[in-house]
Each structure stands twice: as C-alpha cells, then as structure tokens.
N, C-alpha and C. Protein backbone atom coordinates (compact mmCIF):
# COMPACT_ATOMS: atom_id res chain seq x y z
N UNK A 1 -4.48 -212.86 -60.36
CA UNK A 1 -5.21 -213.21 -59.14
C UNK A 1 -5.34 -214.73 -59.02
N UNK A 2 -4.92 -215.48 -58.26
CA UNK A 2 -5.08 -216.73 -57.77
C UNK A 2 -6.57 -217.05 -57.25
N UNK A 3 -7.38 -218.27 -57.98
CA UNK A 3 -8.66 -218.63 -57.84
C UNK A 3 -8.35 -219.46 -56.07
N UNK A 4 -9.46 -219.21 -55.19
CA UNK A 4 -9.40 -219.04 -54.09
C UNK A 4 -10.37 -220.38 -54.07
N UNK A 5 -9.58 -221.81 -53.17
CA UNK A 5 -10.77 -223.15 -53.34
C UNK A 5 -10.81 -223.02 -51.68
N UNK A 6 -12.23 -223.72 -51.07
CA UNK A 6 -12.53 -224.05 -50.15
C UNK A 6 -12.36 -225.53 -49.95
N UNK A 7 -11.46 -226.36 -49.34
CA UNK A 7 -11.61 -227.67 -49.02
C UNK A 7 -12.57 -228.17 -47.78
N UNK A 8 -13.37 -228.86 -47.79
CA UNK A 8 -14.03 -228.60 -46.58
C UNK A 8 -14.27 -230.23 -46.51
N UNK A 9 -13.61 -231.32 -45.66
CA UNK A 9 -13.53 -232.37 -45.31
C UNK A 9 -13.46 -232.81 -43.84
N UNK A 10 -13.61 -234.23 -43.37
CA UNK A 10 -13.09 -234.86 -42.45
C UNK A 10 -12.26 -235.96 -42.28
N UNK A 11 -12.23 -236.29 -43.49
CA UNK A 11 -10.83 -237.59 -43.57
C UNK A 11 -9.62 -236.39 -43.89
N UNK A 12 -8.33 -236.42 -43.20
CA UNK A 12 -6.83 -235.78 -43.42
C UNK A 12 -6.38 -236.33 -44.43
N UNK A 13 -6.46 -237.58 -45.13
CA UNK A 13 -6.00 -238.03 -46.73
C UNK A 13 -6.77 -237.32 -47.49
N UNK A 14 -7.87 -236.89 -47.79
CA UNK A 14 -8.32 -236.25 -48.88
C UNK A 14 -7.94 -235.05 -48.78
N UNK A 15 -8.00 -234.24 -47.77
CA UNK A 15 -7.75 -232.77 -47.54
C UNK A 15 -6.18 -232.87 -48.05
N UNK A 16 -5.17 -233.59 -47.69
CA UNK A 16 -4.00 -233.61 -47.78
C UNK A 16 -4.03 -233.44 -49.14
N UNK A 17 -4.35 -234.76 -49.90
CA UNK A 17 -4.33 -234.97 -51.52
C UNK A 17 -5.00 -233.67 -52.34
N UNK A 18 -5.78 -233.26 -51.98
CA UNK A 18 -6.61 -231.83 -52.53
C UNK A 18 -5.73 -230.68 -52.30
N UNK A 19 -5.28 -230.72 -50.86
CA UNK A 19 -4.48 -229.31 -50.61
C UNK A 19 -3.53 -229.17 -51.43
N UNK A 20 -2.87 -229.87 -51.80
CA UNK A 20 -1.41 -230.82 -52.73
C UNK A 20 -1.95 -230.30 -54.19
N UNK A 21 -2.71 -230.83 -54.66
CA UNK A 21 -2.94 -230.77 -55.99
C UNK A 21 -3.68 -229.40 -56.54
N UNK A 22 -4.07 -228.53 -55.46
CA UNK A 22 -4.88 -227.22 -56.09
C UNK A 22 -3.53 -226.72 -55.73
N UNK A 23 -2.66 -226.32 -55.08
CA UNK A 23 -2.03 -225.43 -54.64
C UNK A 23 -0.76 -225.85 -55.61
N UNK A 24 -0.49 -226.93 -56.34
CA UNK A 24 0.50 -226.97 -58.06
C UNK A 24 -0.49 -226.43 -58.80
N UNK A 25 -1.83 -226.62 -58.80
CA UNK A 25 -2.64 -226.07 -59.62
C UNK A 25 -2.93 -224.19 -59.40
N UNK A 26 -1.79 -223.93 -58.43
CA UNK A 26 -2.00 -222.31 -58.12
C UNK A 26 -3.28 -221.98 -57.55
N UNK A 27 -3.67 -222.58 -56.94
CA UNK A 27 -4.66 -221.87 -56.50
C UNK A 27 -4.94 -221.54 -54.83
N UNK A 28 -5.02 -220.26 -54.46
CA UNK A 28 -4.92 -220.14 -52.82
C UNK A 28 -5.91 -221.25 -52.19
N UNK A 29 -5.13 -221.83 -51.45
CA UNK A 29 -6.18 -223.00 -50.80
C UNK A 29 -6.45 -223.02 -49.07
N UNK A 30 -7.87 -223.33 -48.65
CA UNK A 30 -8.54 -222.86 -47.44
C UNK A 30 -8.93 -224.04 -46.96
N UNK A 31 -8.35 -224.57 -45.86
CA UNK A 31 -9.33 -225.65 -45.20
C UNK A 31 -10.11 -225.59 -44.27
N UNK A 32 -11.42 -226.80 -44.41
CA UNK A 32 -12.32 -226.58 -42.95
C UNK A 32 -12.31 -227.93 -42.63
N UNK A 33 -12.46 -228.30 -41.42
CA UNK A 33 -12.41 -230.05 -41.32
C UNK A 33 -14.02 -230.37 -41.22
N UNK A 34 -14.95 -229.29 -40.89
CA UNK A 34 -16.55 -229.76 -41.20
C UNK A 34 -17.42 -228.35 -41.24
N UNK A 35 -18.54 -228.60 -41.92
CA UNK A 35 -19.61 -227.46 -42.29
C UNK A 35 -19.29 -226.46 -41.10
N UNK A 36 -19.40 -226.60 -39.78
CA UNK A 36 -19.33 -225.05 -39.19
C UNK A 36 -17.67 -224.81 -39.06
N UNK A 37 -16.61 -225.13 -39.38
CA UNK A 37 -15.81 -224.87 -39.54
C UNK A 37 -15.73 -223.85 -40.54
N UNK A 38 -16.19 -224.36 -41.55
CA UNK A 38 -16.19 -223.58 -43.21
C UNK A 38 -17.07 -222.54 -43.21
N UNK A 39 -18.58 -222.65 -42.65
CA UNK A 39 -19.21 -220.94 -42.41
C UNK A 39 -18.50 -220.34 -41.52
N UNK A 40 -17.82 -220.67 -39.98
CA UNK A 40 -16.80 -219.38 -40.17
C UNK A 40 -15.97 -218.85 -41.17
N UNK A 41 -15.20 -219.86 -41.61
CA UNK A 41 -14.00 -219.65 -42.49
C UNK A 41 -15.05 -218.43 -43.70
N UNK A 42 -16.05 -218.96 -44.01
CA UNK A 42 -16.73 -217.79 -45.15
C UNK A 42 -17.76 -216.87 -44.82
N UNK A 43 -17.56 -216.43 -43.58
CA UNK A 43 -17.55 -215.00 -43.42
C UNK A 43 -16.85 -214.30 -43.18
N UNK A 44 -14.98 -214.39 -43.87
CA UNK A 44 -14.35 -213.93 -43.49
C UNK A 44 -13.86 -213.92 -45.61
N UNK A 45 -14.05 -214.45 -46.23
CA UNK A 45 -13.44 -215.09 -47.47
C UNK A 45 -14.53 -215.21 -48.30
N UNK A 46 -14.39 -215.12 -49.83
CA UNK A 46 -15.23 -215.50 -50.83
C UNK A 46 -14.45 -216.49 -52.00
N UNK A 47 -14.68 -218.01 -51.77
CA UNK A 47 -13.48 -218.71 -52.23
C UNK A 47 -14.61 -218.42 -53.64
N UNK A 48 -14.05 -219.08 -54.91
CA UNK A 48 -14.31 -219.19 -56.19
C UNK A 48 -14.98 -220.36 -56.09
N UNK A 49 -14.45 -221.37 -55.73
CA UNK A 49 -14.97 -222.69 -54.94
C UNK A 49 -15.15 -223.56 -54.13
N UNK A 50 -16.08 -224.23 -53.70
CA UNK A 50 -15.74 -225.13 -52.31
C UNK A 50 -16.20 -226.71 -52.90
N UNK A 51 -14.80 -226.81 -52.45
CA UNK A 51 -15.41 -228.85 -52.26
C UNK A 51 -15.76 -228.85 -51.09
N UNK A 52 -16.88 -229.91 -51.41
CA UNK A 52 -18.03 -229.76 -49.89
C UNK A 52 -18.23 -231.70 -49.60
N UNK A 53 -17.56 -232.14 -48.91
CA UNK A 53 -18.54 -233.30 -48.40
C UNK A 53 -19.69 -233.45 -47.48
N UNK A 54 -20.17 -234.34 -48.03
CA UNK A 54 -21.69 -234.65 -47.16
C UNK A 54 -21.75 -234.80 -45.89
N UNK A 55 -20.80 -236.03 -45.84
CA UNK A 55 -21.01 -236.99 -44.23
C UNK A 55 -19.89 -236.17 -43.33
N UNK A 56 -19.99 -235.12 -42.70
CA UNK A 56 -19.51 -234.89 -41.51
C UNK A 56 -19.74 -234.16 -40.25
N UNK A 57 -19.14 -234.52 -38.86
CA UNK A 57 -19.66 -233.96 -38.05
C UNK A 57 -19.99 -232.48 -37.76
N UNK A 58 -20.84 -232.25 -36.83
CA UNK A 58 -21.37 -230.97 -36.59
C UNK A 58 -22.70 -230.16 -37.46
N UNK A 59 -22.05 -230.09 -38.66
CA UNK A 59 -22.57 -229.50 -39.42
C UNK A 59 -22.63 -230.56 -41.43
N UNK A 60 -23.37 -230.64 -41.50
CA UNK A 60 -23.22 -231.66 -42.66
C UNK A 60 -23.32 -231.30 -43.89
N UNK A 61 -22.60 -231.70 -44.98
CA UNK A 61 -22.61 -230.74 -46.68
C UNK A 61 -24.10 -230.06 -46.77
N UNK A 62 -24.75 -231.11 -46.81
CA UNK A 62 -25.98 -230.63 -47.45
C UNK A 62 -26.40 -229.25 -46.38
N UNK A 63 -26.54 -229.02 -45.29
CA UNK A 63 -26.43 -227.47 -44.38
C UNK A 63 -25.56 -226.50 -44.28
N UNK A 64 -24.15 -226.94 -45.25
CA UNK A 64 -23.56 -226.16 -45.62
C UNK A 64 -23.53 -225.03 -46.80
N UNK A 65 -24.24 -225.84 -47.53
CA UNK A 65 -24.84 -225.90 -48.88
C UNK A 65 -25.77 -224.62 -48.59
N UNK A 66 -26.67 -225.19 -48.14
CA UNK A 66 -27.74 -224.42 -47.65
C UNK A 66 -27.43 -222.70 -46.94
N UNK A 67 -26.84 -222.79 -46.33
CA UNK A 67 -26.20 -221.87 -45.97
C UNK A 67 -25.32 -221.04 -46.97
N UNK A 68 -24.57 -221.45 -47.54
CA UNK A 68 -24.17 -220.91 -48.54
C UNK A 68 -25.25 -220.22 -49.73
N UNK A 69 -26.10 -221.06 -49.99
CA UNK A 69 -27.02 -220.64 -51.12
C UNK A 69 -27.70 -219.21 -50.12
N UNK A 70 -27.91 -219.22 -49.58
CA UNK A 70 -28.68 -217.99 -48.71
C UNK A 70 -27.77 -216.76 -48.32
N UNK A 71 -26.47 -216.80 -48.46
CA UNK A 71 -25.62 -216.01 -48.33
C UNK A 71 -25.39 -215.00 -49.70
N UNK A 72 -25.83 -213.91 -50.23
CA UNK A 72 -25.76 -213.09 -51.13
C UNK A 72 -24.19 -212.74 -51.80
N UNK A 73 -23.41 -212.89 -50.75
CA UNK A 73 -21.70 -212.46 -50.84
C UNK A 73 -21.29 -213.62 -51.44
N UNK A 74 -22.06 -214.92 -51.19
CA UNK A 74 -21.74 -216.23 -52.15
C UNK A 74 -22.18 -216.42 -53.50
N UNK A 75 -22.87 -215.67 -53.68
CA UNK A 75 -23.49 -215.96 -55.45
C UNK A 75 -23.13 -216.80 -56.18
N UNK A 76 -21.80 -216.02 -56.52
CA UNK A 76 -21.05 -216.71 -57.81
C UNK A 76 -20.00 -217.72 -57.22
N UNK A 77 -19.92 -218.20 -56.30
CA UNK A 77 -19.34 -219.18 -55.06
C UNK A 77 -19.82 -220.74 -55.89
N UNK A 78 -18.79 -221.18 -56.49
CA UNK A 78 -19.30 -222.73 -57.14
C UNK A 78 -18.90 -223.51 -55.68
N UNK A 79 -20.55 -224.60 -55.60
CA UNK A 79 -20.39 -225.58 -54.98
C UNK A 79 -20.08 -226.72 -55.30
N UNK A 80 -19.40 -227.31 -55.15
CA UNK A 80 -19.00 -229.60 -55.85
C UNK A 80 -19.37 -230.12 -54.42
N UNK A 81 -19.83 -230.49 -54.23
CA UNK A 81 -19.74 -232.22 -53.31
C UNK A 81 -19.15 -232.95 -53.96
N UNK A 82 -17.87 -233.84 -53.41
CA UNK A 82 -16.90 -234.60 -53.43
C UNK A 82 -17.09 -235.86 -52.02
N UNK A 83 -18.10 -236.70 -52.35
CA UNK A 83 -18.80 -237.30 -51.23
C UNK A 83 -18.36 -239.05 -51.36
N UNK A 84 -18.27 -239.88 -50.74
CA UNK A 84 -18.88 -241.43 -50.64
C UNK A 84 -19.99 -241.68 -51.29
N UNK A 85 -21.15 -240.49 -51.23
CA UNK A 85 -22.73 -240.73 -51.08
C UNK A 85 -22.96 -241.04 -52.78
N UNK A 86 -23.08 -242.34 -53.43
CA UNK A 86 -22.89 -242.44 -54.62
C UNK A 86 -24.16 -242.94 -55.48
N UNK A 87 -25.17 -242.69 -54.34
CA UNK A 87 -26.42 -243.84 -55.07
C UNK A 87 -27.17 -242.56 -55.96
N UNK A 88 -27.24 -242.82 -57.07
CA UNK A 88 -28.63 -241.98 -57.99
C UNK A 88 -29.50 -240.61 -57.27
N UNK A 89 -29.98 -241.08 -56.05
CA UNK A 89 -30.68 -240.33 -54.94
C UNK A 89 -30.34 -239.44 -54.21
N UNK A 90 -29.10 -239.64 -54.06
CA UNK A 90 -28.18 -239.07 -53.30
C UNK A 90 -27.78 -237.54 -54.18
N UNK A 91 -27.20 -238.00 -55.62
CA UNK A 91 -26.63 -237.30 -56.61
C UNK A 91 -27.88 -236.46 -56.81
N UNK A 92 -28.95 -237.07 -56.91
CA UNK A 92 -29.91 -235.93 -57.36
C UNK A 92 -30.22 -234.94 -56.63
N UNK A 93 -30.29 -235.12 -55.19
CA UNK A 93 -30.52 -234.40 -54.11
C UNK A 93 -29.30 -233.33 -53.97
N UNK A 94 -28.56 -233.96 -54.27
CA UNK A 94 -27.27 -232.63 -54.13
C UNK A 94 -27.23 -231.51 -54.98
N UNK A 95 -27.71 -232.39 -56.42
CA UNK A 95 -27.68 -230.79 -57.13
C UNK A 95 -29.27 -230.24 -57.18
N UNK A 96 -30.12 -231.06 -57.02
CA UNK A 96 -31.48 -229.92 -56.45
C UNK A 96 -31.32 -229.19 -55.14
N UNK A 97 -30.21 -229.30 -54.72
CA UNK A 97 -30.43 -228.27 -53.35
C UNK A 97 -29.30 -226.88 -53.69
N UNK A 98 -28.62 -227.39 -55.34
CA UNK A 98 -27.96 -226.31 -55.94
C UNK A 98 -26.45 -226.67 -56.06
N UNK A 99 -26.21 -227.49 -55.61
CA UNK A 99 -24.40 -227.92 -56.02
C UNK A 99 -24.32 -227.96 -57.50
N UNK A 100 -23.13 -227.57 -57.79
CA UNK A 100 -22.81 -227.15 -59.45
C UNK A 100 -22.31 -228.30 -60.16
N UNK A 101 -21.94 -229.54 -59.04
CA UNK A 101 -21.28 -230.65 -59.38
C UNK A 101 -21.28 -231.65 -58.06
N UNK A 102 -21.40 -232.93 -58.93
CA UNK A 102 -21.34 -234.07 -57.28
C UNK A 102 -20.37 -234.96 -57.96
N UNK A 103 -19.39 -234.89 -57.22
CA UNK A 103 -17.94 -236.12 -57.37
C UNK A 103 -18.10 -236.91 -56.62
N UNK A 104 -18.00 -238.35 -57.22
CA UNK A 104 -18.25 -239.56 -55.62
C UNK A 104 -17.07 -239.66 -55.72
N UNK A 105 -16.94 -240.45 -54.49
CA UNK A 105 -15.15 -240.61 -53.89
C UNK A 105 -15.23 -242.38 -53.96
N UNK A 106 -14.22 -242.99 -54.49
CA UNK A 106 -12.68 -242.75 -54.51
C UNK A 106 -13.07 -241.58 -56.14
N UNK A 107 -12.17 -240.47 -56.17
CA UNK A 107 -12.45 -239.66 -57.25
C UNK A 107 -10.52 -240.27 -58.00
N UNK A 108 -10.39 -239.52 -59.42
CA UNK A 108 -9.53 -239.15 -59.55
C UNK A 108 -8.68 -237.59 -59.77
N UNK A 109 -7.82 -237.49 -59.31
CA UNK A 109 -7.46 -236.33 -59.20
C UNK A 109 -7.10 -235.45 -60.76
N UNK A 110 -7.06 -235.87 -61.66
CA UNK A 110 -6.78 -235.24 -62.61
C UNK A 110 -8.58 -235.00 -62.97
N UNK A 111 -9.60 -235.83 -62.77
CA UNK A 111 -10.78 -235.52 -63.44
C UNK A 111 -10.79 -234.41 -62.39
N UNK A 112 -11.20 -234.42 -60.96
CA UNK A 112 -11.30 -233.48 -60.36
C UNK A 112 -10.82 -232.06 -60.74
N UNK A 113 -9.83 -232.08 -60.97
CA UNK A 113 -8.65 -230.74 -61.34
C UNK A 113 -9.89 -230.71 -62.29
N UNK A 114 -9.75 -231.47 -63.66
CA UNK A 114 -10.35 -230.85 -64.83
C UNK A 114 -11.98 -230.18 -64.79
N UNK A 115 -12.50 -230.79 -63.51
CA UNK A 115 -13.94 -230.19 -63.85
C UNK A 115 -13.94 -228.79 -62.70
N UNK A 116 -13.02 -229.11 -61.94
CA UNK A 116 -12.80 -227.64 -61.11
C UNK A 116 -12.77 -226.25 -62.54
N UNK A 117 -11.53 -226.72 -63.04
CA UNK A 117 -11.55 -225.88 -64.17
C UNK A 117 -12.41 -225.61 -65.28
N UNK A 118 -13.19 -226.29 -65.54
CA UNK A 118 -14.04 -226.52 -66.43
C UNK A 118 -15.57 -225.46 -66.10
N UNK A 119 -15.38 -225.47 -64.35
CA UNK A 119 -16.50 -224.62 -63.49
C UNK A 119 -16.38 -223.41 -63.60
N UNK A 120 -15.11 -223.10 -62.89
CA UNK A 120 -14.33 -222.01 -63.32
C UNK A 120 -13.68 -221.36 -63.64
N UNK A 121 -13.38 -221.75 -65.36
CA UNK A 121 -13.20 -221.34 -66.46
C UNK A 121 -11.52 -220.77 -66.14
C-alpha cells in the first residue's frame, strides 16, 4: 500500500519540489493550493499525511489544522506545517494546536523526506 501525503500550499515551487520528491519516495501524492481546497480534498481521502502551510489564502494552516483535529476519520492523519513562520511563537503555537511537526522554509528536502518517515514509520 502506498502512504497517501497531502501537499497543501500556495507557492507552485514548493508544491512542485514536494510533488517530485514524495512521489520517488512512492508515495500517492494529493494537492491543495489552500486550506479549503484541502477540506474538500479530505472528505473524500484519508492521506497518512499532510504538509500544511500557514500563510494562505481563503482558508489558513492553522484552520486547517483545526478542522482536521475535529474530524474523527482524521485521527491517525499526521499534521507538519512546512511554513516561513519561523519565530519561537509561531513554532509553539503550531504544535499546541496539535501539528506533529513544524518545518520552517527554506527547508531541505532530504531532512523533510527523513522526518516524514520518521512520523510515519
């Protein structure tokens, strides 16, 4: 079974570079370009994981987040934020609202890969 990632961005270079590198990394890959993009996309899907950024329109990580945590069919659904948002405050707030991991951006792609895997095993 192929581990199922949620990309959920608004810059097309990161989504590009992510789509690229999970999908050598085998893994079925799903894009959303912002938070209400991606709650449709997951009431249709139960990815294994979602990279979630903060800053984007419509709907923003942290209400995505939120949404997700309240969704029962998401449980075992690992969240990362993969954000800009890099200050101390920021990081803390992300994982008290339950993200499993906060990556600031510029990231590298091999750490990324490794802590994807590292999440889920």
């Amino acid at each position: 079974m192929k581990k199922k990632i949620l990309i959920v961005d608004d810059e097309p270079n990161i989504v590009m570079t992510l789509e690229y590198t999970f999908k050598k990394q085998d893994f079925e890959v799903f894009i959303a370009r912002d938070g209400s993009e991606a709650i449709q996309l997951l009431e249709t899907m139960v990815p294994d994981v979602v990279l979630l950024d903060i800053m984007m329109p419509n709907v923003d990580g942290y209400q995505t987040l939120d949404i997700i945590k309240k969704n029962d069919r998401l449980q075992d659904t690992k969240v990362v934020f993969v954000t800009a948002k890099n200050k101390a405050s920021d990081i803390e707030k992300g994982l008290k609202l339950g993200a499993d991991k906060y990556i600031t951006k510029p990231f590298s792609v091999k750490k990324i890969v490794a802590e994807i895997q590292e999440l889920i095993g």
